[in-house]
Structures are given as C-alpha cells and as structure tokens.
Protein backbone atom coordinates (compact mmCIF):
# COMPACT_ATOMS: atom_id res chain seq x y z
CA UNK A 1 62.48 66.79 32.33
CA UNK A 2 58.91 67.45 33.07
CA UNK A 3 58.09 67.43 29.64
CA UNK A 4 59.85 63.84 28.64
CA UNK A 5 57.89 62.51 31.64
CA UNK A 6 54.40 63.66 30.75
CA UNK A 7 55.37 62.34 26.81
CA UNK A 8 56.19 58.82 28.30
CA UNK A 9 53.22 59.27 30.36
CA UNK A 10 50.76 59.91 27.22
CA UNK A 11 52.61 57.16 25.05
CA UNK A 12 51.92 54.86 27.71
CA UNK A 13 48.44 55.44 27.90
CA UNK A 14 48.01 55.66 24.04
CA UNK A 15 49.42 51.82 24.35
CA UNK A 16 47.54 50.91 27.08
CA UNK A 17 44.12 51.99 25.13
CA UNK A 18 45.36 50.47 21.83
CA UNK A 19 45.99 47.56 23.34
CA UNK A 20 42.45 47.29 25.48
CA UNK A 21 41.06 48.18 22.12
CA UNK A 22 42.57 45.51 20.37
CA UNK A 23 41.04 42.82 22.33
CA UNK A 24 37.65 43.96 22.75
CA UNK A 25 37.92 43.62 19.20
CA UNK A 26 39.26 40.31 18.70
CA UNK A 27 37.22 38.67 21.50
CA UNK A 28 33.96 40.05 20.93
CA UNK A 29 31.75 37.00 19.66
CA UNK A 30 31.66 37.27 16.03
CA UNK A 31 27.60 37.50 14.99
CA UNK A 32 26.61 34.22 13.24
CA UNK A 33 23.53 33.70 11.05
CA UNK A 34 20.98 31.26 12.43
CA UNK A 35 20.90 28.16 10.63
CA UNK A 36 17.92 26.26 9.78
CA UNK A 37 16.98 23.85 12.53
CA UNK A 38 17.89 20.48 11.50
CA UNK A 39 14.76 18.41 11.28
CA UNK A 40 16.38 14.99 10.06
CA UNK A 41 16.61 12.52 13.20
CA UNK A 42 19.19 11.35 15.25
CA UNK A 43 22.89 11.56 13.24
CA UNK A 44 21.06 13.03 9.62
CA UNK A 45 20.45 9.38 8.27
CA UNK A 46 17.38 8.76 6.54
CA UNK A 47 15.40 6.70 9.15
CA UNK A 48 15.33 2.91 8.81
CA UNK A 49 12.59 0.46 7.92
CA UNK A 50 13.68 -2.89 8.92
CA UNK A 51 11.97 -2.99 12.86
CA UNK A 52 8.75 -1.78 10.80
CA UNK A 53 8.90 -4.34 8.50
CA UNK A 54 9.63 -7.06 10.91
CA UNK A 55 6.61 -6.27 12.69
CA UNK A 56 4.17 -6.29 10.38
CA UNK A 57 5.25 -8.89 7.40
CA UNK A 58 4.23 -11.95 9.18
CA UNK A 59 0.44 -10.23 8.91
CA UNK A 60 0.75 -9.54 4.95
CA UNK A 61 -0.35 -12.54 2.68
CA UNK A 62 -0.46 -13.45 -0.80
CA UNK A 63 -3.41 -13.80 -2.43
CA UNK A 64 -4.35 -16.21 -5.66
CA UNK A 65 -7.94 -16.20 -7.00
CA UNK A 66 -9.20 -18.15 -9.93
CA UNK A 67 -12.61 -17.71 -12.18
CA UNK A 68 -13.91 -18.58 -14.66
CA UNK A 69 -13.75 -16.35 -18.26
CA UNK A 70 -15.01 -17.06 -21.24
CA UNK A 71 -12.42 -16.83 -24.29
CA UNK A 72 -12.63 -14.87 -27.40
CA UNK A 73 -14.47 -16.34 -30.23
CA UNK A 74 -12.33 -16.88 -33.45
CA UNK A 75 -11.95 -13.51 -34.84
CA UNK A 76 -12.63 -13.12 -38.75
CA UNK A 77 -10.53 -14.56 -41.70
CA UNK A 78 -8.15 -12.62 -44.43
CA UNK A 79 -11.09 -12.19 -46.87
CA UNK A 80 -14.04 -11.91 -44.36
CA UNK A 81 -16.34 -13.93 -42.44
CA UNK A 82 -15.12 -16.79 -40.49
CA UNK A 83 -11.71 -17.76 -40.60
CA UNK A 84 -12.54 -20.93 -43.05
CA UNK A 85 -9.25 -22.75 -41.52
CA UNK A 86 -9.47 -22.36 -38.18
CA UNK A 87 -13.21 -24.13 -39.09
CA UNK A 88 -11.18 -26.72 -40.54
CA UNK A 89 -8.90 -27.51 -37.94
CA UNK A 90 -11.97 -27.52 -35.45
CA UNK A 91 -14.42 -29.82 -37.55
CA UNK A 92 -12.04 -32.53 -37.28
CA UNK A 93 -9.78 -31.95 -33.85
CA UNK A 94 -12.09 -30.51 -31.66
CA UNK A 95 -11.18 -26.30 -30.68
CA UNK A 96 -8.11 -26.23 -29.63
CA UNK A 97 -8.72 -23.96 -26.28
CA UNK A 98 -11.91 -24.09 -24.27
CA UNK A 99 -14.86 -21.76 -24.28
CA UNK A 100 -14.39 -21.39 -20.60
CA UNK A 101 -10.80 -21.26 -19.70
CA UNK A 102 -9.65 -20.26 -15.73
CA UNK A 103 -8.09 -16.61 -15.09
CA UNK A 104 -5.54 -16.33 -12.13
CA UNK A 105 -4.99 -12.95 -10.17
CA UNK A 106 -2.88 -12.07 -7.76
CA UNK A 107 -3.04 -9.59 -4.71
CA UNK A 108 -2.56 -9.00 -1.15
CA UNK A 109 -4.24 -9.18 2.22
CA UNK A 110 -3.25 -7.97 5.48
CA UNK A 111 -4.16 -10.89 8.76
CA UNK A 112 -6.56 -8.96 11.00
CA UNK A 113 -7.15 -11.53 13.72
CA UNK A 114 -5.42 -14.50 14.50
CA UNK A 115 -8.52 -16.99 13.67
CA UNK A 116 -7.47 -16.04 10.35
CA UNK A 117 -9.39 -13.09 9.17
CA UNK A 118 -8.00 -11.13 6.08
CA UNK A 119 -8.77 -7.84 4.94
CA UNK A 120 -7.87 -7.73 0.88
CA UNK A 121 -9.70 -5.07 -1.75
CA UNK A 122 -13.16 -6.02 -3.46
CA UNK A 123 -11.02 -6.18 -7.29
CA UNK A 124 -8.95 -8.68 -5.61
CA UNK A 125 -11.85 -11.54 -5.32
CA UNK A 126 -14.25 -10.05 -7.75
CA UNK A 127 -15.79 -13.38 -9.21
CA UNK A 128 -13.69 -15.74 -7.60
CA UNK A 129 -14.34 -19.35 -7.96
CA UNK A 130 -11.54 -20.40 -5.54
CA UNK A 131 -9.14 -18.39 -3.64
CA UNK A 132 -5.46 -19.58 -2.04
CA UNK A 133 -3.64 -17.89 0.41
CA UNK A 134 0.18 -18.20 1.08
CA UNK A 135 1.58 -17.15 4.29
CA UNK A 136 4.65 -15.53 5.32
CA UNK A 137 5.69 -18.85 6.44
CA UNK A 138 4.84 -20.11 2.81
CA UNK A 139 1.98 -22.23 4.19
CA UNK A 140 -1.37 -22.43 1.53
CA UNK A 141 -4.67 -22.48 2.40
CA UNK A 142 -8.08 -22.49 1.13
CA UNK A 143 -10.36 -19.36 1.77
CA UNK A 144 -13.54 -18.16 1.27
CA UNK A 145 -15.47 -15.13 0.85
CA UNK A 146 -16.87 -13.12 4.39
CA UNK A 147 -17.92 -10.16 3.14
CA UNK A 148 -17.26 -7.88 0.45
CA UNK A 149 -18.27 -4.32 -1.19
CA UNK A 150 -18.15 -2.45 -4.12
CA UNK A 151 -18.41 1.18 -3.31
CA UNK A 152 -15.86 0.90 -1.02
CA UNK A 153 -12.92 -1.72 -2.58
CA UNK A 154 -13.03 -3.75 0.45
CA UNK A 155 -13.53 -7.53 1.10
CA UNK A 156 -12.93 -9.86 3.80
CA UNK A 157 -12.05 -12.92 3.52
CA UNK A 158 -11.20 -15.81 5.84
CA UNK A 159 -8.66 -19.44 5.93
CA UNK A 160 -10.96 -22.01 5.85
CA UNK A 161 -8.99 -24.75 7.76
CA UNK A 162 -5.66 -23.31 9.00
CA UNK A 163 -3.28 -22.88 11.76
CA UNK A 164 -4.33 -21.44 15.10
CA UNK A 165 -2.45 -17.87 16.84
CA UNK A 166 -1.92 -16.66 13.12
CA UNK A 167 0.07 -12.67 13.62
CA UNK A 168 -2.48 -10.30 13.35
CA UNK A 169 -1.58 -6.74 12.03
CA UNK A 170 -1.99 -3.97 14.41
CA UNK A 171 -4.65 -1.15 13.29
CA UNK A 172 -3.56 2.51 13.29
CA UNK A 173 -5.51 6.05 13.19
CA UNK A 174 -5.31 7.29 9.63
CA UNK A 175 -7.36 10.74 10.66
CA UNK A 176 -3.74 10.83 12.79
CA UNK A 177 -1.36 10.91 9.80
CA UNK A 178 0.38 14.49 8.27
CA UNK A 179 1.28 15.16 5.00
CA UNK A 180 5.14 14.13 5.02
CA UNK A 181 4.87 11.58 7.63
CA UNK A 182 6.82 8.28 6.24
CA UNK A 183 4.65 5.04 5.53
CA UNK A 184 5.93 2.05 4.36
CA UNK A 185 4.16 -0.17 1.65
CA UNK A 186 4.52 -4.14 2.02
CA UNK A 187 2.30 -6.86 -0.55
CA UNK A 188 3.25 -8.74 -3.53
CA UNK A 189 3.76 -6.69 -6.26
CA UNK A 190 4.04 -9.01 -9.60
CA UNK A 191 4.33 -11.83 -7.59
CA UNK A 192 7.20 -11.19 -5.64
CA UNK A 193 6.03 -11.97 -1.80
CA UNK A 194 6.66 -9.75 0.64
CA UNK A 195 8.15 -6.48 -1.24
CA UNK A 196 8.56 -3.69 1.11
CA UNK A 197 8.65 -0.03 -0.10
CA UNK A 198 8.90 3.44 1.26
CA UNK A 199 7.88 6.78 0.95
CA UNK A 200 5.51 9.72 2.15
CA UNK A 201 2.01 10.68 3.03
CA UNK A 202 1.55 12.97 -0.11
CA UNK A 203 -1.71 13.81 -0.12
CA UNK A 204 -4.82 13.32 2.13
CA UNK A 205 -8.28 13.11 1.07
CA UNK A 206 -7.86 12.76 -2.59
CA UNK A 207 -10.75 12.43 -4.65
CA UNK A 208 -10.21 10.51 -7.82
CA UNK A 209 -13.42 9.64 -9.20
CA UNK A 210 -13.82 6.49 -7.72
CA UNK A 211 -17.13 6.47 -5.61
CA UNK A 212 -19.32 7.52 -2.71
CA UNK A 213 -16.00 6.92 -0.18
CA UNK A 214 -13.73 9.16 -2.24
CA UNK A 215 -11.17 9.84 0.38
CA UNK A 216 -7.66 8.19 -0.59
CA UNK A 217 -4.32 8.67 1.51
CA UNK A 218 -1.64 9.63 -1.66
CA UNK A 219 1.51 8.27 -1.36
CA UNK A 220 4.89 8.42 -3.56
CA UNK A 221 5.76 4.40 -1.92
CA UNK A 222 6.13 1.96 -4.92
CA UNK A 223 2.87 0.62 -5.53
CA UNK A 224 2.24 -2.28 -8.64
CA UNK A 225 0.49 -4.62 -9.91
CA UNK A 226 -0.57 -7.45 -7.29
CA UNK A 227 -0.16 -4.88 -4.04
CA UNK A 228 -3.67 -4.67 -3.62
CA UNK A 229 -4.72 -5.32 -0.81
CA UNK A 230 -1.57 -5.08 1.15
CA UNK A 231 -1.17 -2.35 3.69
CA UNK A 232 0.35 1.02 4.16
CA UNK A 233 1.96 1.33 7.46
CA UNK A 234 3.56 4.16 9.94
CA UNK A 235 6.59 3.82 11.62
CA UNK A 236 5.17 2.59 14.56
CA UNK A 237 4.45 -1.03 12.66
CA UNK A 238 0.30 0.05 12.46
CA UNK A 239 -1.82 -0.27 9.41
CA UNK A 240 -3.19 3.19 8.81
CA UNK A 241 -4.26 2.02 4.72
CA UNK A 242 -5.19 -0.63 2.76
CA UNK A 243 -3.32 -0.32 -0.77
CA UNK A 244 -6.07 0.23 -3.82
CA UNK A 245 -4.75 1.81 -6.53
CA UNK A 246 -2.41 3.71 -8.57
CA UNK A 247 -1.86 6.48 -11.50
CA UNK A 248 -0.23 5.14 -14.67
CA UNK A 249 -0.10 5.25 -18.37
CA UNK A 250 2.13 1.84 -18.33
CA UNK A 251 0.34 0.34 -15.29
CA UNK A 252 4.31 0.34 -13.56
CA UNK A 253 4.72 2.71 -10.24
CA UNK A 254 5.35 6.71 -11.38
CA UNK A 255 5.24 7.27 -7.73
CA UNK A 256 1.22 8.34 -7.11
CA UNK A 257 -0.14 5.55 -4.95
CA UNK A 258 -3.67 5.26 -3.61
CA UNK A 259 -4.43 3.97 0.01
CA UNK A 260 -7.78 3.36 1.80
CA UNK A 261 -7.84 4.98 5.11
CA UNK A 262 -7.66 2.36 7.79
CA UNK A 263 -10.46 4.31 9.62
CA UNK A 264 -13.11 3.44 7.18
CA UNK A 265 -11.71 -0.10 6.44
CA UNK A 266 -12.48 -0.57 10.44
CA UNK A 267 -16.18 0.39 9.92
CA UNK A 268 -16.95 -1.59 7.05
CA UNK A 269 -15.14 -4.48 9.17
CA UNK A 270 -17.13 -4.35 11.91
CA UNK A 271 -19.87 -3.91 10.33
CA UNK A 272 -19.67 -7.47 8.22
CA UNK A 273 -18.42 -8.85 11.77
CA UNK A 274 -21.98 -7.71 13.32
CA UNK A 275 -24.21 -8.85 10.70
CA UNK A 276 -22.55 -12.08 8.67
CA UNK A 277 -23.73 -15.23 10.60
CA UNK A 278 -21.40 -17.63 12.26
CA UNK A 279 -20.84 -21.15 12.05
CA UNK A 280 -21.50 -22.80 15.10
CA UNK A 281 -18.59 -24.23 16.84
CA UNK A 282 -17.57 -27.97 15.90
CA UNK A 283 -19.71 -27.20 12.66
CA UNK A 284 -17.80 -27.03 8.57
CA UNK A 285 -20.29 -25.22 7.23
CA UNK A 286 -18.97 -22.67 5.42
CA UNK A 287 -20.23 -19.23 5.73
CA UNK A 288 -22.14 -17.62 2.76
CA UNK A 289 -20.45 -14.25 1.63
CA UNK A 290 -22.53 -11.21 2.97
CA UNK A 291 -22.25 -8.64 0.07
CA UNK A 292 -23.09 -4.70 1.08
CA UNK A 293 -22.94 -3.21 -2.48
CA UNK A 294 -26.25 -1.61 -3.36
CA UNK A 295 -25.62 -0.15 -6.72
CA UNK A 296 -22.35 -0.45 -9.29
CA UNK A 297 -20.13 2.18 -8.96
CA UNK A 298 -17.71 2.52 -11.69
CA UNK A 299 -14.06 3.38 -10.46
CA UNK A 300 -11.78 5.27 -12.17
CA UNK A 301 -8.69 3.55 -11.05
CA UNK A 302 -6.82 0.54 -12.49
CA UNK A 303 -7.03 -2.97 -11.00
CA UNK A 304 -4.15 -4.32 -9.62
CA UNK A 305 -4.61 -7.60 -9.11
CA UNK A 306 -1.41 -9.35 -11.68
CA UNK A 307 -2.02 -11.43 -14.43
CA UNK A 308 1.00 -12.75 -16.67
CA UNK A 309 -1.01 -12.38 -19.70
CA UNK A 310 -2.32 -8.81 -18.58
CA UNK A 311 -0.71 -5.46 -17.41
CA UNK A 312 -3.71 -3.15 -15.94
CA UNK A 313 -3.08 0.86 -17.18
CA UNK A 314 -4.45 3.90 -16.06
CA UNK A 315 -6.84 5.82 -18.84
C-alpha cells in the first residue's frame, strides 16, 4: 500500500514538473531580430511636394530675352565658290533673310523682393537687347539689366514698371543642406511655366570646371533646357540654389543637375545692391547695368537658356 502511494506520489510530481516545464517553454518571449529602424516619415509614403510648391511658385518667373545675331553667310555652291544661284535670286529680290536677324532665349528667375527684383543666371541675359518677364499670374513686363557676372553665372535683373507687393522667395542656408536631403526644382523648362520637379541633394561642392566659384550643389531633380535661373528649394519652401547647369550628351535631363549655392548668390546680391546707383524716387531713369566680371572665364557646362531652333549638349 505504501508502495502504490509513494508511485502516485512520484507520477504526480513527474506531471506537475512536465507540465511547469511546458509553459516556461511556450511563454518564454521568443528572441526576435532587430529590424532596421524605419527612416521613411509618417505612414512610409514618399513625402509630398505640393505645400512646397505653393509657397514658392508665385516667386519663380519666366524669362524671354532677345539679341541681336548675325546669320550665316551663304555657304559654297555644288562645284565651288559661291553658290552662283543663290547670287541670282539675291541680285534681283533682295536676300531673302537679314544679316542681323533676332535670337529668343528662354530661362528662369526667382522674385527676391517685392519691388520686383529677380535673381536669373548671367547665360540667361548674356547680350540681351530686350528682356520680358511673365509672372505666375501671366502678367508681362519689361526689365532691365541690374547687375550681372561672369565668373559666377549670376545676374540681377529688375521689372521696369510693374505691380507693387510682388511674392518674394524666401532665402535658405545652403552650407545647411546634407547629402540626401530632398529639394525640389521649379522654372520653365522648354517653355513650359512653372514645372516642378523632385529629387535629392547628391553631391555638395562639385567642381566641374566651370570657374573661380567652383562649388555646385548636385542634384538628380529634372533639370532642362530653359530652368536656368529657377531655384532649387528645401522642404521648408526656401531657396537654398539657383539652377545653372546640367550633364548631357543630348542636352535632355540624365538626372545630374547643377545648382548655385544660395549662400554665394546672397553675396554677390548684396554686393550689386551696395554699389549699383539708384534712381531717385519720382525719377524713370533707368539704371545702367553694373557688370563685376573682370576676366572671361570659360565654363564647361551647357547653356540652358531654350531656343526652338537650338538644343544646348554637354561635350
């Protein structure tokens, strides 16, 4: 009797353990490996652009210059020499297409004050006779020539006669931005006002042959023809660049994008503010473009101011 007791006894405690056993093992938190910290804000959506671009296209412009450029001379006949036809035609109807006949280019230009100063590049009004300027609003006005320079790609320009309060863009801290920070690129690529792209801060301070102030923000935000001068903005609606240029071999985006920091644009701003002379108030005199270049500097970058008759590449 003894004996069947103290065999219950031990198969009781046998279940007893198995059973304790058994949960620890079940319970116990199962070890997970540690995921990568999600670094993609708020629900995993790619951020959006649209309270950027609100803020800042009223401040972006389009830009039309005209000059003056000589046409080609009649180019040599089947046999040599002179084309003896087009001689012909000329002797008795006059040449057909003038000597001097007007070039139009397009760019962009970002509203830095609302008396109606615009910062553009120097490629953009290189030589320009007459310039227009189309608002966001789609109003056009005359403009001249402040200041303008070279080495650095820069000009300023300003509306001769238009509206007062114009939106003024807000200036950022390029020295601020990271590699992989977001920017957003708005001008008028081909034409087309008011394009807005996206991307990233590639690179900074990327020399690419194109001067004494060799210091370029890269970005992979479509850039073409006729966003020069436009600006490169962070997400908090502030102009950190000034769009100049881009690598190509068809003279479409590949995605490598040039920016002047907005740091030095603010220098050579306020340096043309200090020195160019103002009108006097009540007065239309015009005032005479200040130009700071000292010496050519040859840029190894492609101009992208548009032409229809003229797509700019990248050698």
């Amino acid at each position: 009797m003894s004996r069947k007791r103290y065999s219950l006894g031990a198969l009781l405690s046998v279940a007893v353990g198995s059973f304790v056993l058994a949960a620890v093992f079940f319970h116990a938190p199962a070890s997970s490996p540690v995921l990568a910290t999600n670094i993609v804000p708020g629900d995993g959506r790619l951020p959006s652009f649209s309270a950027v671009a609100r803020r800042t296209m009223p401040a972006v412009v389009n830009i039309s210059s005209t000059m003056q450029k000589g046409s080609p001379r009649p180019g040599p006949g089947p046999f040599g020499g002179m084309d003896p036809f087009e001689d012909f035609f000329n002797r008795f109807f006059g040449e057909a297409v003038p000597r001097e006949a007007p070039q139009r280019s397009l760019g962009s230009g970002i509203l830095i004050s609302r008396e109606g100063e615009i910062l553009t590049n120097y490629h953009v009004v290189k030589n320009a006779e007459a310039i227009k300027v189309r608002l966001a609003d789609q109003g056009e006005y005359e403009a001249r020539v402040v200041g303008k320079d070279e080495r650095t790609d820069l000009a300023l320009i300003r509306i001769n006669r238009g509206p007062s309060n114009l939106p003024a863009a807000r200036w950022g801290n390029s020295a601020a931005l990271e590699v992989g920070d977001w920017v957003v690129a708005i001008g008028n690529p081909f034409g087309l006002d008011l394009t807005v792209t996206a991307g990233i801060v590639s690179a900074k301070g990327r020399v690419i042959g194109a001067g004494p102030y060799d210091n370029f923000i890269q970005t992979d935000a479509s850039i073409n023809p006729g966003n020069s001068g436009g600006p490169l903005i962070n997400m908090q609606g502030e102009v950190v660049g000034v769009n100049t240029a881009i690598f190509s071999q068809s003279g479409g985006n590949i995605g490598i994008g040039f920016a002047i920091p907005v740091d030095l644009a603010k220098k050579v701003v306020e340096m043309w503010r200090r020195t160019v002379p103002r009108p006097r108030p009540g007065s239309s005199r015009a005032m005479s473009s200040w130009n700071i270049t000292a010496s050519r500097c040859p840029r190894a970058r492609t101009c992208l101011p548009w032409s229809p008759t003229r797509s700019p590449v990248i050698k």
